[in-house]
Each structure stands twice: as C-alpha cells, then as structure tokens.
C-alpha atoms as a PDB file:
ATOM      1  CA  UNK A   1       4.955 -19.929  -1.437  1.00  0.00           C
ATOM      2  CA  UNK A   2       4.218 -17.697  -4.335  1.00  0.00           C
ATOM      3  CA  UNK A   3       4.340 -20.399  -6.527  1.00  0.00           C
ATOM      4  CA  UNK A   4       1.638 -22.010  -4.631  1.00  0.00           C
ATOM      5  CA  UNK A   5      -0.470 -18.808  -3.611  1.00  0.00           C
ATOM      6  CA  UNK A   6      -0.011 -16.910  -7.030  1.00  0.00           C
ATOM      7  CA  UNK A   7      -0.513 -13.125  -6.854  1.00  0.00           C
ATOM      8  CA  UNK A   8      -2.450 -12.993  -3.735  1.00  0.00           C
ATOM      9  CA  UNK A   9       1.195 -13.799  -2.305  1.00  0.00           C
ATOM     10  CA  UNK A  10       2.538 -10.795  -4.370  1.00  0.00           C
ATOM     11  CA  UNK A  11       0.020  -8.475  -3.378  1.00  0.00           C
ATOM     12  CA  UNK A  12       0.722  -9.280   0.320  1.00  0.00           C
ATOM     13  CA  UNK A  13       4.297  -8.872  -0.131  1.00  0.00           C
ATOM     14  CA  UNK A  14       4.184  -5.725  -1.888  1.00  0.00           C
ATOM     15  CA  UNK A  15       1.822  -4.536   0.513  1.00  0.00           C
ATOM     16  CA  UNK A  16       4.021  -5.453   3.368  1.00  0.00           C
ATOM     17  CA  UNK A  17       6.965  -3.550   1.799  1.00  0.00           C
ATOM     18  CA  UNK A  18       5.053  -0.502   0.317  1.00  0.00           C
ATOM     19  CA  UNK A  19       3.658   0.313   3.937  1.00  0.00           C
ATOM     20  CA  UNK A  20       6.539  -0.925   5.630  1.00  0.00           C
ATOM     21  CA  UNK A  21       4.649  -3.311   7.840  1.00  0.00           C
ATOM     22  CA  UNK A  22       6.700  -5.319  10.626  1.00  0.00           C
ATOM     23  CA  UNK A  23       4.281  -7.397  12.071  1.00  0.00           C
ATOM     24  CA  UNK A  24       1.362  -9.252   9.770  1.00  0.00           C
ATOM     25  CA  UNK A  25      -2.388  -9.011  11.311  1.00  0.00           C
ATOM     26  CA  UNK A  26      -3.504 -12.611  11.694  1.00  0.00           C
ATOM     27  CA  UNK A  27      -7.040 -10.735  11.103  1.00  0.00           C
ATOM     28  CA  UNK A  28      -6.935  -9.699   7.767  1.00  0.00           C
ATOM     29  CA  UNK A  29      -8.522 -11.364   5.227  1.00  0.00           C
ATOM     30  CA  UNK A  30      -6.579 -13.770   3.001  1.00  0.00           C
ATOM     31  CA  UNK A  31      -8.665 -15.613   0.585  1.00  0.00           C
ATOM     32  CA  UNK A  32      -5.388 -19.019  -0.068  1.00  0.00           C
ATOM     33  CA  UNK A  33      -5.453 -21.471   2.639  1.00  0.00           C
ATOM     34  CA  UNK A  34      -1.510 -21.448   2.561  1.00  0.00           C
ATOM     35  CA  UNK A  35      -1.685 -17.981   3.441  1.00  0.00           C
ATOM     36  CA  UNK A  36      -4.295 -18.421   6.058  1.00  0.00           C
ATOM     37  CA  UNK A  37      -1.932 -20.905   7.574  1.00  0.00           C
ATOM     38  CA  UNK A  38       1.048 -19.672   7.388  1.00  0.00           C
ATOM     39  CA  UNK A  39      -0.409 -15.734   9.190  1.00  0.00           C
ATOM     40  CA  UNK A  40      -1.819 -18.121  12.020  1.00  0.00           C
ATOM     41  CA  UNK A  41      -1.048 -16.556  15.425  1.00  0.00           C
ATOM     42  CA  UNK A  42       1.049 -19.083  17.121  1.00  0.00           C
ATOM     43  CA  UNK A  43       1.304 -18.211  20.996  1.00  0.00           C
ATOM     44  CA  UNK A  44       1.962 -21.489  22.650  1.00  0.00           C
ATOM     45  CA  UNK A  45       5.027 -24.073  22.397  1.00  0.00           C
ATOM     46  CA  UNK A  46       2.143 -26.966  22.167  1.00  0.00           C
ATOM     47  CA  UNK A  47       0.979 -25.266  19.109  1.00  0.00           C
ATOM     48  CA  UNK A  48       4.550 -24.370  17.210  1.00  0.00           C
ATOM     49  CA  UNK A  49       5.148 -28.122  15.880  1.00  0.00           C
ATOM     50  CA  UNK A  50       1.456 -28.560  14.754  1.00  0.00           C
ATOM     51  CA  UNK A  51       1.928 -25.058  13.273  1.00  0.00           C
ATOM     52  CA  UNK A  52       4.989 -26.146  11.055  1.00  0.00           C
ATOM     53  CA  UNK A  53       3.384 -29.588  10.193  1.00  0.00           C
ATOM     54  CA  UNK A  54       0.458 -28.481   8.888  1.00  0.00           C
ATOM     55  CA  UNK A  55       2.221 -25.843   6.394  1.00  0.00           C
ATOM     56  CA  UNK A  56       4.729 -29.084   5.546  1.00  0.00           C
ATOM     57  CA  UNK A  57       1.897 -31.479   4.901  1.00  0.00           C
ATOM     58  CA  UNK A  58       0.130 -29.055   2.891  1.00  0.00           C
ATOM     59  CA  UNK A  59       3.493 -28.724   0.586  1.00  0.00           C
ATOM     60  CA  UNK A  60       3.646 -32.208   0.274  1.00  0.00           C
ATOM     61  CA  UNK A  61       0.084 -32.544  -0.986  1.00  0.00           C
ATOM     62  CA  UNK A  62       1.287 -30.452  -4.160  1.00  0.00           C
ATOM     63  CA  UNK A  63       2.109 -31.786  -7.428  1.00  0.00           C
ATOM     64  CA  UNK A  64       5.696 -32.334  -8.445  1.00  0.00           C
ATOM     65  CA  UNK A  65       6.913 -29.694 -10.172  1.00  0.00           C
ATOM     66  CA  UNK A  66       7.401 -32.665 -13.469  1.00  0.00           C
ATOM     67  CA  UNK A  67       3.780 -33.434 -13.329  1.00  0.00           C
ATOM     68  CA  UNK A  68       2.029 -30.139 -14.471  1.00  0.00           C
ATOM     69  CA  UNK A  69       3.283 -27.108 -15.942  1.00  0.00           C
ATOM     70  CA  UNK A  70       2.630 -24.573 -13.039  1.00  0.00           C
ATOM     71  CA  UNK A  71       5.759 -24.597 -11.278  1.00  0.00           C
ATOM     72  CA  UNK A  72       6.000 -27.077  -7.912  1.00  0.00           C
ATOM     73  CA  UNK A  73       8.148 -29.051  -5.849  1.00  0.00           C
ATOM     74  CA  UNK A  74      10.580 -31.201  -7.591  1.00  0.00           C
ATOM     75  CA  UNK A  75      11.118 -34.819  -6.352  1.00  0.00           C
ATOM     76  CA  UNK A  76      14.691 -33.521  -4.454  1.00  0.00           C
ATOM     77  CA  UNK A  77      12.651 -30.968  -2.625  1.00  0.00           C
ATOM     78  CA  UNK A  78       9.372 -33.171  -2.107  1.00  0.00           C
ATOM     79  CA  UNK A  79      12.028 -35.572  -0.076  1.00  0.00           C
ATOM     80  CA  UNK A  80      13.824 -32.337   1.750  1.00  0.00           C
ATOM     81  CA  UNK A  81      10.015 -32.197   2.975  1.00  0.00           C
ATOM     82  CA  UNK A  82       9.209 -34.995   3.990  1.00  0.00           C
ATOM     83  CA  UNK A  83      12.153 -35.660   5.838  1.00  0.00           C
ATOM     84  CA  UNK A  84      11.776 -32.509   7.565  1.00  0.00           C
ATOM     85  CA  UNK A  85       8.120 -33.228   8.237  1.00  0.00           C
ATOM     86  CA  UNK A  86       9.412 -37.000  10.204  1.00  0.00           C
ATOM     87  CA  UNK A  87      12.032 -34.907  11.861  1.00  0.00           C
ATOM     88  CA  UNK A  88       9.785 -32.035  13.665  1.00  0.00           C
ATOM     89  CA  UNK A  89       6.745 -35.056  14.359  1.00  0.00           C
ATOM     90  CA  UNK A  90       9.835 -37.288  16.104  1.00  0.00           C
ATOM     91  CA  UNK A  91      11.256 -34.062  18.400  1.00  0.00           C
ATOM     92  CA  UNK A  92       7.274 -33.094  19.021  1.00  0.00           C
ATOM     93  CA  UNK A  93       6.419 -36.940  20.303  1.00  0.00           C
ATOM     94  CA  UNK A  94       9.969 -36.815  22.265  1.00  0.00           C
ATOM     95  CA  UNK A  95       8.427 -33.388  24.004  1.00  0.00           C
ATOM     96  CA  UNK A  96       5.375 -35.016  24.744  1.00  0.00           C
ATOM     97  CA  UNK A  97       6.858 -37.952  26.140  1.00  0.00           C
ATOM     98  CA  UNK A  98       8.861 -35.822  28.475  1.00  0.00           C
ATOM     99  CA  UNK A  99       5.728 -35.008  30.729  1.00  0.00           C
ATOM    100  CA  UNK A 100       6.087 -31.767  33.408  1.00  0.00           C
ATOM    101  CA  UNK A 101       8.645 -30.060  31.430  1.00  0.00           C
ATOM    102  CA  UNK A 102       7.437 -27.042  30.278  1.00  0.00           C
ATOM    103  CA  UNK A 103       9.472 -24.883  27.263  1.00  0.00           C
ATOM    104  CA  UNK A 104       9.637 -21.142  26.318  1.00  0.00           C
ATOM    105  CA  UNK A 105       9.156 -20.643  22.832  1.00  0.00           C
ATOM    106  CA  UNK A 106      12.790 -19.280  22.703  1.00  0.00           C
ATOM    107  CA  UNK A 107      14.189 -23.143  24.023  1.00  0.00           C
ATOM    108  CA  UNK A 108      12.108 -24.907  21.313  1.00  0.00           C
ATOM    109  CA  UNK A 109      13.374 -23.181  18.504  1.00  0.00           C
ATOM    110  CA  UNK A 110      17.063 -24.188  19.687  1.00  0.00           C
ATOM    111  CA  UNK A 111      15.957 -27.116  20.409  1.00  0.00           C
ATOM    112  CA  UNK A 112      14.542 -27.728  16.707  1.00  0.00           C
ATOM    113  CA  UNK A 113      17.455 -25.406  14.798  1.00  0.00           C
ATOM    114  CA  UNK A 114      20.248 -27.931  17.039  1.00  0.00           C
ATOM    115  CA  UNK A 115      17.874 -31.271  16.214  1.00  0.00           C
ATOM    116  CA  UNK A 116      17.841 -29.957  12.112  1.00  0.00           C
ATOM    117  CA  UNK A 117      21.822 -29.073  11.565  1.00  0.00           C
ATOM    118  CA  UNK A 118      22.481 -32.881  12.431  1.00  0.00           C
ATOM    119  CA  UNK A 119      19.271 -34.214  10.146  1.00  0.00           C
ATOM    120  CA  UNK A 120      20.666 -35.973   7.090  1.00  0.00           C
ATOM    121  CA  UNK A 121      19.162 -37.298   4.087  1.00  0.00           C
ATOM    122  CA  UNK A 122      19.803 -40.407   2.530  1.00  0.00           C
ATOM    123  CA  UNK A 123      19.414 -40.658  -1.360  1.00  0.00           C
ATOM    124  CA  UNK A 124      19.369 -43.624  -3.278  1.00  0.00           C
ATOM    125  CA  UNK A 125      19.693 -44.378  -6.914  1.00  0.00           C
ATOM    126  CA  UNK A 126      20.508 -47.228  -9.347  1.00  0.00           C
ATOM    127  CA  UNK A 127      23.871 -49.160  -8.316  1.00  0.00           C
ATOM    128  CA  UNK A 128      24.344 -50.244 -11.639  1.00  0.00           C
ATOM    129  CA  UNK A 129      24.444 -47.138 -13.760  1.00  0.00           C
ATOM    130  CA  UNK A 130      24.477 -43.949 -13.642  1.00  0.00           C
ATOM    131  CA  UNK A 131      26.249 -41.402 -11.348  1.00  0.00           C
ATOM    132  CA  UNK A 132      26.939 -43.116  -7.798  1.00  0.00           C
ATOM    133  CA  UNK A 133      26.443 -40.242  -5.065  1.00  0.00           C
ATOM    134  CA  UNK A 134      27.459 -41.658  -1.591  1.00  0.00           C
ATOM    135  CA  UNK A 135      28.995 -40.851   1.469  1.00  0.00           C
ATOM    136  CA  UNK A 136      32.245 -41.681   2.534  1.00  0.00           C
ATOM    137  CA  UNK A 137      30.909 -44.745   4.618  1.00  0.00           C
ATOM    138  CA  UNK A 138      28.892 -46.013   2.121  1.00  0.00           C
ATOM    139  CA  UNK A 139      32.106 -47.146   0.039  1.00  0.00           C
ATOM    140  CA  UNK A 140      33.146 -49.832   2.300  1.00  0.00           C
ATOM    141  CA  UNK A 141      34.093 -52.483   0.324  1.00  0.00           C
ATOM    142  CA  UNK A 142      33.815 -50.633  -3.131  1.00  0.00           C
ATOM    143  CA  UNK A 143      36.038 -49.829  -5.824  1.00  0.00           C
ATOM    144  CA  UNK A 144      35.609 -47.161  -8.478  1.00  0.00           C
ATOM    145  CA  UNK A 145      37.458 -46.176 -11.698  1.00  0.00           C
ATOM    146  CA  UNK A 146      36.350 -42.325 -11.002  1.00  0.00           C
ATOM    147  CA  UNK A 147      36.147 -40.244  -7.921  1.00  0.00           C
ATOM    148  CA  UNK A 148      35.206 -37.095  -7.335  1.00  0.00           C
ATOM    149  CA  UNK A 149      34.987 -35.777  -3.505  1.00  0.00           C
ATOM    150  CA  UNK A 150      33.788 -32.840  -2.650  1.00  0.00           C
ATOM    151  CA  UNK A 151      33.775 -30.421   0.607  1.00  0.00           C
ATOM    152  CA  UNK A 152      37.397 -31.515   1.217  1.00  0.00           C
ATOM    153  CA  UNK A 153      37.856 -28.583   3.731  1.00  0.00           C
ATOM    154  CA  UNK A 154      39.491 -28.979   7.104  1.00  0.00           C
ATOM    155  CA  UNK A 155      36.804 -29.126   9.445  1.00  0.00           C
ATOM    156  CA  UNK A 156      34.187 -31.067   6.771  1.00  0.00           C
ATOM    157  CA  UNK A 157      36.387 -33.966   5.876  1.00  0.00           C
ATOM    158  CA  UNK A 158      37.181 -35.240   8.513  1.00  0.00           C
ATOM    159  CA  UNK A 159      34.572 -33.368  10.151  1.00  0.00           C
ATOM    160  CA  UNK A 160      35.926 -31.094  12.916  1.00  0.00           C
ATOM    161  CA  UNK A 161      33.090 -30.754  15.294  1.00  0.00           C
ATOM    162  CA  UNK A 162      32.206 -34.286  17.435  1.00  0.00           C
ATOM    163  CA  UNK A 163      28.879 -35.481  18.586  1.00  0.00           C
ATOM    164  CA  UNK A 164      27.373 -33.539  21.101  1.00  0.00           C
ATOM    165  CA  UNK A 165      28.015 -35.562  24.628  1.00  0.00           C
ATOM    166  CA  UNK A 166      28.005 -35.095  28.613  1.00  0.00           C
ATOM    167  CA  UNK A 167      30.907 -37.144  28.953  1.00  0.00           C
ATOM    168  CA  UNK A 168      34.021 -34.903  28.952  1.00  0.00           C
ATOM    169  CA  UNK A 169      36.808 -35.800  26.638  1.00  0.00           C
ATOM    170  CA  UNK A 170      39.436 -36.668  29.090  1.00  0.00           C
ATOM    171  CA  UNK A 171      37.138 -39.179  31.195  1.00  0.00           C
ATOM    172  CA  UNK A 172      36.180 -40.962  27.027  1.00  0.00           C
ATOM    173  CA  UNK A 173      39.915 -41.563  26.944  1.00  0.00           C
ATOM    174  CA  UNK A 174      40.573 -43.012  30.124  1.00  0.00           C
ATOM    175  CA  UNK A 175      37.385 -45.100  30.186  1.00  0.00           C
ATOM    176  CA  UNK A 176      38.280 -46.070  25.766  1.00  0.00           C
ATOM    177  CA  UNK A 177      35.370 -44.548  24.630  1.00  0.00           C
ATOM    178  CA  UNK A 178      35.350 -43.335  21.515  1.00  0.00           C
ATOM    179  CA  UNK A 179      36.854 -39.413  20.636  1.00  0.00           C
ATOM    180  CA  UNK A 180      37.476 -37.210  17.931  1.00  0.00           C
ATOM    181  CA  UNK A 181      40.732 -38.888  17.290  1.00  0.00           C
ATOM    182  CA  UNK A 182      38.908 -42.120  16.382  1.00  0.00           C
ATOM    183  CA  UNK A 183      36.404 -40.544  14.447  1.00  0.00           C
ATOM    184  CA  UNK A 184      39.735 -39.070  12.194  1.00  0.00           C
ATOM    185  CA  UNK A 185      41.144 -42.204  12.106  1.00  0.00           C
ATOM    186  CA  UNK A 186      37.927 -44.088  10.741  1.00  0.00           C
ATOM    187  CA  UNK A 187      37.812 -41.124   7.626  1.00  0.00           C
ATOM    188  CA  UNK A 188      41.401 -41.461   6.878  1.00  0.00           C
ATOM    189  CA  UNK A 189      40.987 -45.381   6.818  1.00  0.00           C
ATOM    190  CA  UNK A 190      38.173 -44.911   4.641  1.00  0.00           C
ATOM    191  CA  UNK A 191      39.685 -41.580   2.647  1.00  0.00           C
ATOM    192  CA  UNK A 192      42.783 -43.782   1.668  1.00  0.00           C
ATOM    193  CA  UNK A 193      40.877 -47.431   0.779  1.00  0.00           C
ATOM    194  CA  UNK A 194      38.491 -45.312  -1.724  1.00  0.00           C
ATOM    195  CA  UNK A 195      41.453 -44.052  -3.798  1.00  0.00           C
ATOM    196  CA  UNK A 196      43.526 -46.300  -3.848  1.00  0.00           C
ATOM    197  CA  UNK A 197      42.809 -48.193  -6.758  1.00  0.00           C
ATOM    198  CA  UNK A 198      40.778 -44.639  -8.429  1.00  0.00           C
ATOM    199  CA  UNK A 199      42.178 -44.055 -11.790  1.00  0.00           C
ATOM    200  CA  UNK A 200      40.838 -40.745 -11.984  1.00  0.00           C
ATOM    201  CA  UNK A 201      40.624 -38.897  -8.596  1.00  0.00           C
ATOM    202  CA  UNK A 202      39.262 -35.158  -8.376  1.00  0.00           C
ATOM    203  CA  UNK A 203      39.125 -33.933  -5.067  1.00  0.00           C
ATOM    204  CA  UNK A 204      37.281 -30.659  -4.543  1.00  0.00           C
ATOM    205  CA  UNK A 205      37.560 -27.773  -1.782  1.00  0.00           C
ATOM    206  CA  UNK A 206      36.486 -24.378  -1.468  1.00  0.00           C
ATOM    207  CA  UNK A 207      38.921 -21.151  -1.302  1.00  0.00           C
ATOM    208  CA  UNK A 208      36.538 -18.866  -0.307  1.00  0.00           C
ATOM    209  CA  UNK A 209      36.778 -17.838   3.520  1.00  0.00           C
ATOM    210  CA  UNK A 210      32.956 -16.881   5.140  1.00  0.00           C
ATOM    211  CA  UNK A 211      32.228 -16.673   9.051  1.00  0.00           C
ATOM    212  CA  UNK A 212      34.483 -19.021  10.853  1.00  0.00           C
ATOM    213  CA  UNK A 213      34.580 -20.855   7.447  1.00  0.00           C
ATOM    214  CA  UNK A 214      38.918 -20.529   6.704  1.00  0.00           C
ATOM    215  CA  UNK A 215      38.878 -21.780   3.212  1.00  0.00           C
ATOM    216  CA  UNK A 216      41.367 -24.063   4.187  1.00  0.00           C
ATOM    217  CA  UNK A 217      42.057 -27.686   2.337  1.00  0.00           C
ATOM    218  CA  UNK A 218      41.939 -31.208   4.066  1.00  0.00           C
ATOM    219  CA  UNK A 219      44.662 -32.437   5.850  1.00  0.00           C
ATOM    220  CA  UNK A 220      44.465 -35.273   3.221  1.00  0.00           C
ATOM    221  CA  UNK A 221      45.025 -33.077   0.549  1.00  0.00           C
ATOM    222  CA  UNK A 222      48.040 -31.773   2.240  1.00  0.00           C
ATOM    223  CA  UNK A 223      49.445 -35.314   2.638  1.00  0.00           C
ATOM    224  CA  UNK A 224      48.990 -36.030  -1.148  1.00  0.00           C
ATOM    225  CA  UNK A 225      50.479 -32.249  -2.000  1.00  0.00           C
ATOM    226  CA  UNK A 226      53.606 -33.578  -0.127  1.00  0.00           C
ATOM    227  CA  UNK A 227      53.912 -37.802  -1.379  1.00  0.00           C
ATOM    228  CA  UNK A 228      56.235 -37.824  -4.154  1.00  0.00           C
ATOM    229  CA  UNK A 229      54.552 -40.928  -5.125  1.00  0.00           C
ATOM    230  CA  UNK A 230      51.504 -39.447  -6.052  1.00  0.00           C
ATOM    231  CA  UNK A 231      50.694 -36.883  -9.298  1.00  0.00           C
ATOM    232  CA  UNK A 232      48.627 -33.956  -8.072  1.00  0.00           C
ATOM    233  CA  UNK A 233      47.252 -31.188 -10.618  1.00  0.00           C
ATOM    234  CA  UNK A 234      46.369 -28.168  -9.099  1.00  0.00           C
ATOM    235  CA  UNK A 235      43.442 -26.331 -10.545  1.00  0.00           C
ATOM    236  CA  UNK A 236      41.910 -22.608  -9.180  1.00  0.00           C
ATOM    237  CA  UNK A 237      38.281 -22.678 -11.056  1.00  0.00           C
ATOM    238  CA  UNK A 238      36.567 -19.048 -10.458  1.00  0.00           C
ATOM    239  CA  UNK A 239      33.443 -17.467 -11.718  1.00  0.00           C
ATOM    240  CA  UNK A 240      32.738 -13.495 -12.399  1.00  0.00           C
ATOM    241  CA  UNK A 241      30.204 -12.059 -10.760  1.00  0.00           C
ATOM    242  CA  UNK A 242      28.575  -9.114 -12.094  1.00  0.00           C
ATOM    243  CA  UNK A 243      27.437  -6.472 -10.059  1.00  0.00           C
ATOM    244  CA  UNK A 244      24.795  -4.228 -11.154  1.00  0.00           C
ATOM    245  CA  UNK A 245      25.167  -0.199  -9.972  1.00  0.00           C
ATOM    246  CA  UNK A 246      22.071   0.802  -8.214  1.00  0.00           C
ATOM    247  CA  UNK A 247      20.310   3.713  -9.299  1.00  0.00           C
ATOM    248  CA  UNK A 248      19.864   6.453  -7.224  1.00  0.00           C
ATOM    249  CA  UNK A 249      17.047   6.803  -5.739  1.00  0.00           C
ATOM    250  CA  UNK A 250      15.720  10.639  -6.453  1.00  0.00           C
ATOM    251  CA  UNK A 251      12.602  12.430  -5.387  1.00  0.00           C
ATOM    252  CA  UNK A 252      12.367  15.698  -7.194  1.00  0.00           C
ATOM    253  CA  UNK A 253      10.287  18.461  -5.480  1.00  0.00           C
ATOM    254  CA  UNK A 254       7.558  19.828  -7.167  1.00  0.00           C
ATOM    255  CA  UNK A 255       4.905  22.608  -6.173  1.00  0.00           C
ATOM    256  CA  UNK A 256       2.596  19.824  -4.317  1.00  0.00           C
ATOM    257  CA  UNK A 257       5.207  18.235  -2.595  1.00  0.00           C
ATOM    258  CA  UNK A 258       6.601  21.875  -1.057  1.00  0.00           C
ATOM    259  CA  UNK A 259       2.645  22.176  -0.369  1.00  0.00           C
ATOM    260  CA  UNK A 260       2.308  18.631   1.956  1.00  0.00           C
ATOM    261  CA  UNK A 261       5.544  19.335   3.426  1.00  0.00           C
ATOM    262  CA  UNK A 262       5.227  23.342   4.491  1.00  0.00           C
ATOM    263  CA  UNK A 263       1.975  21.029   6.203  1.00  0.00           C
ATOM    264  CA  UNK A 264       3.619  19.542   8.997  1.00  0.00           C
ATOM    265  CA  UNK A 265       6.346  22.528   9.277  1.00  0.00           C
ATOM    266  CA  UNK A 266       4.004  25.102   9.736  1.00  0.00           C
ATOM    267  CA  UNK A 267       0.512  25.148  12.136  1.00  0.00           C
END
C-alpha cells in the first residue's frame, strides 16, 4: 500500500502511531483513492465482498513491478491477486444464490478465512526447460533425473488433515467411500513412483517446531532412514539470526517537564 500511496500512506501511519489512534475516521480527508477505499466504513455483510474487490481490482490495475521503476506488483503476486479476486467473487455469487439466509459479519469472515486456506494456485511454466515446479500429482507418468521435495513434514506430506465432510468416518468405510487412509495410500503410490528412477533425490523438511507445527519428518523419510537398500545423507542446514539490543527508551526531566507535570498533580 505504501508503495502505491507514497508518503500520504506514511504520514497516516505515523500519525496513527504518534497519537495512538485505534480506530481510523472514515471522515478525514485522504487525498489517494487507495486510501479512500481502503478507510471506507463497511457496516453490512452485502457490502464486505464488494469492499475487498474493489481494493483487489484496483491492485491489479497497477503496473508490474518489471515494467517501471517505482516499485509494484511482480507477476507472482499479480497472479496471488487475481486468484484471490475469482475466489472472494465465486463465495459472494454462492451467498447470493443462497437467498433468505442472512450472515453476521463475524460468519462471513470464517466463512471466507475457511474458503481461502483450501484456495490453491496453479503455476505453469515451460515443460521443456527450465526448473519443473509441480505437485506431487502432477508427476503421474513422469520421470526425472533430479528431485527435490519440499515440506516433507508429517502432517504436509501426506497431508494430515482430510476434506472437510458431513459424512462421519466410520459410515465412509462401511459404505467404501473414500478416507484418509486412501488419500495416504494415493501419496505413497505417487511418493515412491517419482523416485524411483531419481538419480539425485533431496528431500527437504523443517526442524523447527511453531504452534501445533512438531517439526517432525515424513513417515516416508522414516521408511528410507530405515531401508538398507537405500543411501541417505543427512544434512542439518541453519541460519544465524542476529538480534539487535533495543535501546532504552529514556525521558530525562527537565525544568518544563516538572512544570506540565506539577499541572495535573496540583489544582
């Protein structure tokens, strides 16, 4: 948004945080029609997804960030947009649809945060050259000399949590319908045809334990640890992270400041 609204942005901010300002006045005069958007009182659920569309659409309307030297969106984040943009429009035209239902403004933001952790983005790029990116479904079929996986946690690959459904589990596996154990199968099907005719395999997993995050490695990782048949090298890759001291922060009292405060003390 700064990069967009330049120092009226700055000014607004420091403002906010010099005066310690919770809550923005919608009334105040802002000159940038991002700004003026994005301080729009929004008091209605009808109004929330036209709200969020309209500061999307006028992001996309920017130059890329390769086109000009004033810094923008680059092409990565111009699709992040527009994909988001599709997303809110879709969940907006399902609310519509869904006449006599009527939502607090609490339920639509669930609604949206639950619709936006599942939204994926597909990417593609030149199958001939260059650096492949896929997912683990896309290499059905496909062989490659070098292979590099990452997220292999327990709980990403395979993925831990299963699609959100009515049906319990117990009446899915008396009926055959499909569970989480199927869904492990198909990755480990998948996991194993990808690298098994790899040269060069590097399978990547973070140690680092945040939230209900456990830092833990795949299962599949585990299996390969264990199979005497197969070479593993184990490497622990870390960065330093330098943290600066904060300065204390230090008012020294001088003759006017005794003055304002023997003010309010004495009357």
């Amino acid at each position: 948004v700064q990069n967009i609204a330049g120092e009226e942005a700055k000014t607004i901010e420091q403002n906010i945080n010099s005066k310690n300002i919770i809550y923005w006045s919608p009334g105040k005069e802002v000159k940038n029609r991002l700004l003026r958007i994005i301080f729009t009182a929004v008091e209605k659920v009808e109004d929330i997804s036209s709200y969020l569309l309209e500061i999307l659409e006028y992001f996309h309307k920017q130059d890329p960030a390769e086109e000009k030297e004033k810094p923008g969106f680059s092409t990565l984040e111009r699709e992040y947009i527009y994909n988001v943009y599709t997303s809110i429009k879709r969940l907006d035209d399902v609310i519509k649809a869904a006449k006599g239902i009527r939502l607090s403004l609490d339920i639509y933001y669930r609604l949206l945060n639950r619709y936006m952790r599942d939204m994926k983005i597909p990417f593609s790029g030149e199958p001939l050259s260059g650096l492949q990116i896929m997912g683990i479904l896309e290499t059905r079929t496909l062989d490659f000399e070098n292979v590099v996986i990452l997220s292999m946690n327990e709980g990403t690959f395979p993925r831990a949590r299963p699609r959100y459904s009515f049906i319990p589990f117990n009446l899915r596996k008396g009926f055959g319908l499909p569970t989480i154990e199927h869904q492990d199968s198909i990755y480990a099907y998948y996991f194993y045809r990808l690298i098994q005719r790899a040269r060069n395999i590097s399978l990547i997993y973070n140690t680092s334990s945040e939230g209900l995050k456990t830092g833990e490695m795949s299962r599949f990782l585990t299996q390969m640890k264990y199979d005497k048949e197969v070479k593993v090298t184990e490497r622990i890759l870390g960065y330093k992270i330098n943290i600066e001291k904060n300065d204390p922060i230090r008012v020294f009292k001088t003759e006017r400041t005794l003055q304002v405060l023997s003010g309010y003390i004495v009357k």
